[in-house]
Protein backbone atom coordinates (compact mmCIF):
# COMPACT_ATOMS: atom_id res chain seq x y z
CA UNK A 1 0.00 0.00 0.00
CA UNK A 2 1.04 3.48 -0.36
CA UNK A 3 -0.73 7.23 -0.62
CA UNK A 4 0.28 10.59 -1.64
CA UNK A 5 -0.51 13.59 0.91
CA UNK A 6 -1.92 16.41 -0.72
CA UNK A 7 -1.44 19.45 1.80
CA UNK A 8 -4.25 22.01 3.45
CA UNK A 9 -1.90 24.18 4.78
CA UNK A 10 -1.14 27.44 3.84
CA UNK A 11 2.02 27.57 5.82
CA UNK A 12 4.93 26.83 3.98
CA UNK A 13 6.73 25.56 6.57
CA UNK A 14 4.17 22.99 7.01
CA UNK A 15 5.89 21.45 4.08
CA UNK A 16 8.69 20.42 5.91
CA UNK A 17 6.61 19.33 8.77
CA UNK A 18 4.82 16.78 6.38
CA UNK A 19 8.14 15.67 4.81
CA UNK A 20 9.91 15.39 8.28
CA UNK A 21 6.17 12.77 9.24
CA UNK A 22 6.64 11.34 5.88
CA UNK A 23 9.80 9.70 6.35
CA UNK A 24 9.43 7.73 9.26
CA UNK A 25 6.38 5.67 7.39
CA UNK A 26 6.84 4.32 3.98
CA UNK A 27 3.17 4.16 3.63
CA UNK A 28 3.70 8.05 2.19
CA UNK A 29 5.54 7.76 -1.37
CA UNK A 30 5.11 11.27 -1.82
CA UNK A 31 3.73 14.97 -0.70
CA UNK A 32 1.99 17.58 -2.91
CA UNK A 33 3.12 20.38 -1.46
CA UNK A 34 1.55 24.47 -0.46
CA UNK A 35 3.89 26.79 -2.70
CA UNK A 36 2.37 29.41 -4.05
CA UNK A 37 3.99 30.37 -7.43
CA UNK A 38 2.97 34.05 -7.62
CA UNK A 39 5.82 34.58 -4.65
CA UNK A 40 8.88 36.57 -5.72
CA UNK A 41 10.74 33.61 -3.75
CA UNK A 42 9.40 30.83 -5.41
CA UNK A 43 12.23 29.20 -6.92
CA UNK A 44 14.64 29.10 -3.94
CA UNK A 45 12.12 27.70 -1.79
CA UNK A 46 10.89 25.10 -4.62
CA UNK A 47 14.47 23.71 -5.10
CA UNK A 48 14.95 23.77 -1.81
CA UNK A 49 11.75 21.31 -1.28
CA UNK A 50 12.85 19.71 -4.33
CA UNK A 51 15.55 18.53 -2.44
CA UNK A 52 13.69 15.70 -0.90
CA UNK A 53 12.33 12.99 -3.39
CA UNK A 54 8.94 12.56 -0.97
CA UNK A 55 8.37 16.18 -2.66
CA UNK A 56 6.16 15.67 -6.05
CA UNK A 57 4.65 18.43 -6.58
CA UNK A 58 2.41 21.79 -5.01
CA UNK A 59 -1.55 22.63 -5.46
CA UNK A 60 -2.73 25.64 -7.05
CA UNK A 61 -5.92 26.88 -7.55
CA UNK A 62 -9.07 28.16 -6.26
CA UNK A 63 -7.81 27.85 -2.51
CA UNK A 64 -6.22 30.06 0.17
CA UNK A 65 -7.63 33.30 -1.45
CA UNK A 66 -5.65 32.22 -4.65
CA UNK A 67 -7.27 31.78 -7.71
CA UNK A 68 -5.71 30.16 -10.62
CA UNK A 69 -7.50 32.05 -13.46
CA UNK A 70 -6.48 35.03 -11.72
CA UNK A 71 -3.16 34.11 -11.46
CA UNK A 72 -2.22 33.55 -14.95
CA UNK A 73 -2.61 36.90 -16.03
CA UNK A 74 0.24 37.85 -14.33
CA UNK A 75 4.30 36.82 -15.91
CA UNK A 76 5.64 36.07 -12.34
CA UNK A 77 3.18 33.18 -12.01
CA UNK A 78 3.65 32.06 -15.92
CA UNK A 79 7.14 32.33 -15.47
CA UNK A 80 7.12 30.17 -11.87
CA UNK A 81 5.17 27.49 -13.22
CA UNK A 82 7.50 26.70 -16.03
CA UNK A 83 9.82 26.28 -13.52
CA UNK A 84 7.79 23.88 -12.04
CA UNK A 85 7.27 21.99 -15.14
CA UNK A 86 11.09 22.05 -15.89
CA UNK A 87 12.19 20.30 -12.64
CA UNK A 88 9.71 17.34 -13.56
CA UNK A 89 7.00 18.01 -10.94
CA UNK A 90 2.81 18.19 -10.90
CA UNK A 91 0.82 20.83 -10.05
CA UNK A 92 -2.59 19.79 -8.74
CA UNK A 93 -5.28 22.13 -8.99
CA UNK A 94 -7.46 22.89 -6.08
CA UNK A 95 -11.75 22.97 -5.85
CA UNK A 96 -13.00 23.45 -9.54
CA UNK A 97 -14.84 25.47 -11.28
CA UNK A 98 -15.74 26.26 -14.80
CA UNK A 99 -13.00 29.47 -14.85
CA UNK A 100 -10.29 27.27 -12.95
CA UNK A 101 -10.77 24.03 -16.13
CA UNK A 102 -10.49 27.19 -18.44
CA UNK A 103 -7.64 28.18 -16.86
CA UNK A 104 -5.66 24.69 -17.03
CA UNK A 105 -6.82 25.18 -20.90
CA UNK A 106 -5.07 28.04 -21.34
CA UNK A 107 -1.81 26.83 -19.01
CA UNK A 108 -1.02 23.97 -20.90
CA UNK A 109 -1.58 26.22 -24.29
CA UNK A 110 1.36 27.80 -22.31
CA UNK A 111 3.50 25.24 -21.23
CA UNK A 112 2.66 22.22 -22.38
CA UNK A 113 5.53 20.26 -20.36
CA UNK A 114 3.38 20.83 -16.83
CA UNK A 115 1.74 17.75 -16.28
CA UNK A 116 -1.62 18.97 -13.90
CA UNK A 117 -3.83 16.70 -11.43
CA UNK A 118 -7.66 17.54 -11.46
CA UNK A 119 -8.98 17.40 -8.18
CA UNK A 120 -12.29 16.65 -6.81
CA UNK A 121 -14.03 16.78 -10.49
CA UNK A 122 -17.32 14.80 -9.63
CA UNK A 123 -18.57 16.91 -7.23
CA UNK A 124 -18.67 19.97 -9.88
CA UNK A 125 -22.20 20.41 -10.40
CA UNK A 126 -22.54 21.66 -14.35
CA UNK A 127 -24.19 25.09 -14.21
CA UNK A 128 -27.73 25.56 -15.16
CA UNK A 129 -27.22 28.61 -17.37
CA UNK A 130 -26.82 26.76 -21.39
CA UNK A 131 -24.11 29.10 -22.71
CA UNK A 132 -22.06 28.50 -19.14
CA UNK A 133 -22.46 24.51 -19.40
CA UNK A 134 -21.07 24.46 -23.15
CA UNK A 135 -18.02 26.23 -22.29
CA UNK A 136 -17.61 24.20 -19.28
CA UNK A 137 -18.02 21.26 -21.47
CA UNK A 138 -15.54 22.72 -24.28
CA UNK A 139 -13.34 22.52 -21.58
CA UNK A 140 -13.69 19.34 -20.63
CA UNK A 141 -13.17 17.88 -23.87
CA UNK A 142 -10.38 19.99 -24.87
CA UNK A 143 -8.40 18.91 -21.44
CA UNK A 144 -9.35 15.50 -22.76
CA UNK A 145 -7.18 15.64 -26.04
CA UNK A 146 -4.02 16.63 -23.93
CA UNK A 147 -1.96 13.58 -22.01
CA UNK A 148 -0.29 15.54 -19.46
CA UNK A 149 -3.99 16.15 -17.85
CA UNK A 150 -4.61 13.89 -15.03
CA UNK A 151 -8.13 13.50 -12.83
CA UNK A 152 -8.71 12.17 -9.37
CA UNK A 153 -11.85 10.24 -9.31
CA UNK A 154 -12.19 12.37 -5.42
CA UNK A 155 -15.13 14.01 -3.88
CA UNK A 156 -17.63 10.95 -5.48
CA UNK A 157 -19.71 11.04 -2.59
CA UNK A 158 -20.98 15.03 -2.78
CA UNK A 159 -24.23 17.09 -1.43
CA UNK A 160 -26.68 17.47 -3.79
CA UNK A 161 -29.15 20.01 -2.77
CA UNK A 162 -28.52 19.74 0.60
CA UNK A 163 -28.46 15.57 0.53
CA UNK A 164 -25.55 12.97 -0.03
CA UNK A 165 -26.97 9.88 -1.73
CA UNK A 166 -24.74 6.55 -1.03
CA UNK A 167 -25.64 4.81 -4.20
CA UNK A 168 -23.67 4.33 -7.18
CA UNK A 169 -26.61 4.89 -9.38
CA UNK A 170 -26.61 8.27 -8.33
CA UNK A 171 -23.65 9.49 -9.40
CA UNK A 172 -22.68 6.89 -12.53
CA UNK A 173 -23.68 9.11 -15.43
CA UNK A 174 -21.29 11.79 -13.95
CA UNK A 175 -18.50 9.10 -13.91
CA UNK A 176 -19.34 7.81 -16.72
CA UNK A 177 -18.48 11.29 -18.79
CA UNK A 178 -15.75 11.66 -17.11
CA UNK A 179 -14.36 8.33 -18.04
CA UNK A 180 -15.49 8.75 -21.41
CA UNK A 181 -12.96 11.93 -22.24
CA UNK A 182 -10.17 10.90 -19.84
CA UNK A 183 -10.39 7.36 -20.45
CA UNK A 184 -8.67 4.22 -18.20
CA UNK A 185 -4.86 5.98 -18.48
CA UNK A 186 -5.50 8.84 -16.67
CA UNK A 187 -7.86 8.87 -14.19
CA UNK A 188 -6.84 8.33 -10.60
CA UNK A 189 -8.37 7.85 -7.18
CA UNK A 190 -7.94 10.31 -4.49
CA UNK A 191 -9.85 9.95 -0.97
CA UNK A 192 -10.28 13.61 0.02
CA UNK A 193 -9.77 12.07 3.21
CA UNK A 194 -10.24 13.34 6.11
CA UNK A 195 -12.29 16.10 4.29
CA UNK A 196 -14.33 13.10 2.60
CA UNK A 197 -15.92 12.53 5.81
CA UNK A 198 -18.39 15.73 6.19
CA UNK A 199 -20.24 13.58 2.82
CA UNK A 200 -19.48 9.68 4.11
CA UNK A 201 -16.88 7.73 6.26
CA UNK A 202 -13.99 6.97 3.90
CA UNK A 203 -15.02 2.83 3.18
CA UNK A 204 -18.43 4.23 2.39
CA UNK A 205 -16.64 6.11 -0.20
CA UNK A 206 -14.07 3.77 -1.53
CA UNK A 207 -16.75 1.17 -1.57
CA UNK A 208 -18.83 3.48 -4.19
CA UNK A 209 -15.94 4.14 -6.54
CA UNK A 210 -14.01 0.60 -6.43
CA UNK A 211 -17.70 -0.54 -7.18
CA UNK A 212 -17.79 1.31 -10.17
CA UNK A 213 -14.22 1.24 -11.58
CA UNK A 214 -14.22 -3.10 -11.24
CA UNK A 215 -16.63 -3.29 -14.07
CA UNK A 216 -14.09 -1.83 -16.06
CA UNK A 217 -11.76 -4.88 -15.38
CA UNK A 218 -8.51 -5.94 -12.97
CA UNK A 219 -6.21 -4.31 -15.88
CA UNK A 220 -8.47 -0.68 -15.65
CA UNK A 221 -8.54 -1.06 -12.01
CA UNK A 222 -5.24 -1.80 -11.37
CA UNK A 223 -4.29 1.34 -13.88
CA UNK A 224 -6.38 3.23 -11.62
CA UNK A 225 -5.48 2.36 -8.15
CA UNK A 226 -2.00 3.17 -8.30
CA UNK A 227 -0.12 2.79 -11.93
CA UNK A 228 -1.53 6.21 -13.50
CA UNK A 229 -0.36 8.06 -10.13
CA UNK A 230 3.41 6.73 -11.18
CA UNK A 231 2.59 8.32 -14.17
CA UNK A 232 1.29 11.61 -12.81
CA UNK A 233 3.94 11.92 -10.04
CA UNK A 234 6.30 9.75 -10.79
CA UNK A 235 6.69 8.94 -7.25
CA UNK A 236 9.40 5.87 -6.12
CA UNK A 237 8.45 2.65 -4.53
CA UNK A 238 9.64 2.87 -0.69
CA UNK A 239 8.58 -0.60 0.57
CA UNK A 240 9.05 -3.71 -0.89
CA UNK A 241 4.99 -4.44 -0.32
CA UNK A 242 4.51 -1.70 -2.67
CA UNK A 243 4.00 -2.60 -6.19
CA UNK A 244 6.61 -1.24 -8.92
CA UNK A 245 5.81 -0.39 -12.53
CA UNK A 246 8.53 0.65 -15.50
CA UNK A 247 7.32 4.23 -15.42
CA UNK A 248 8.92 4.51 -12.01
């Protein structure tokens, strides 16, 4: 077994905190890290981060009072996140919304080398305005031609006006369109846990979307579970119970 931490802290020394926790259990193969690239400092402190090979990676988006649409109007943060992209590393995005998936549009138009993690994508509720639910869908499809675009399958289990339903039923045409333009190499579970459990206690959860992703077959499954986050992170085995693919 093995996870990647995702960090909700806006404290960048609370990157070093994780790493420090991270190394004494090999259960963590790697950190996605707070680092916000519209800091004048960004590259010192990223190399120094980058230091550690637990470190895969920082979140970016509509988080912290950041917002990535904002943010790439601006050169510093262009200029930061090719850095980013040059030293190998991910950039997952945080909470979307129809701006933030045209923003990662536009960012890979930009740099094209920055592989990005979608997080939480089934719980984004397609808005009831037409005009707004075509774009949101041009972007969908568009971040669907490019490889370097990865999706957690996270936040499953959602409210829905005011109600979280615990069947798969529910939610299955959602997944379903999601696996149709991101297909079985590039989709990826993430728990959300512990912020999962304000919708449903994590095996609720996992039980809902390992429900759905076994009809797909052991080969899908297995691509899901763990070989497309190699892919997305490239993170390194730590423990020899850990399974190994050629990408890492």
């Amino acid at each position: 077994m093995g996870a990647i931490e995702v960090e909700c802290s806006p404290w960048f020394e609370d990157n070093q905190w994780v790493l420090e926790i991270a190394a004494q259990d090999s259960i963590v193969v790697g950190t996605v890290g707070n680092l916000d690239p519209d800091q004048k400092d960004f590259g010192n402190r990223l190399e120094q981060l980058h230091r550690n090979p637990l470190f895969r990676g920082i979140r970016y988006g509509n988080l912290w009072g950041r917002s990535l649409a904002e943010g790439l109007s601006k050169p510093r943060v262009i200029s930061n996140l090719k850095v980013l992209a040059d030293t190998g590393l991910a950039m997952d995005t945080a909470n979307p919304d129809p701006p933030l998936l045209a923003a990662v549009v536009r960012l890979t138009d930009q740099i094209a080398g920055l592989r990005v993690v979608i997080d939480h994508l089934p719980q984004l509720e397609p808005p009831r305005d037409m005009s707004a639910r075509t774009a949101l869908q041009a972007s969908l499809l568009e971040l669907g031609k490019r490889p370097q675009v990865y999706v957690k399958m996270s936040e499953v289990l959602h409210p829905v006006g005011g109600h979280v339903h615990y069947d798969l039923d529910f939610y299955r045409s959602r997944l379903d369109e999601t696996w149709d333009i991101f297909g079985p190499d590039r989709l990826i579970y993430g728990s959300d846990w512990p912020n999962s459990d304000h919708s449903a206690p994590l095996r609720q959860e996992l039980e809902v979307v390992r429900h759905y992703i076994h009809t797909k077959g052991a080969v899908v499954t297995e691509k899901f579970f763990w070989k497309n986050s190699i892919a997305a992170y490239r993170w390194i085995k730590r423990a020899p119970g850990q399974p190994a693919s050629s990408a890492s």
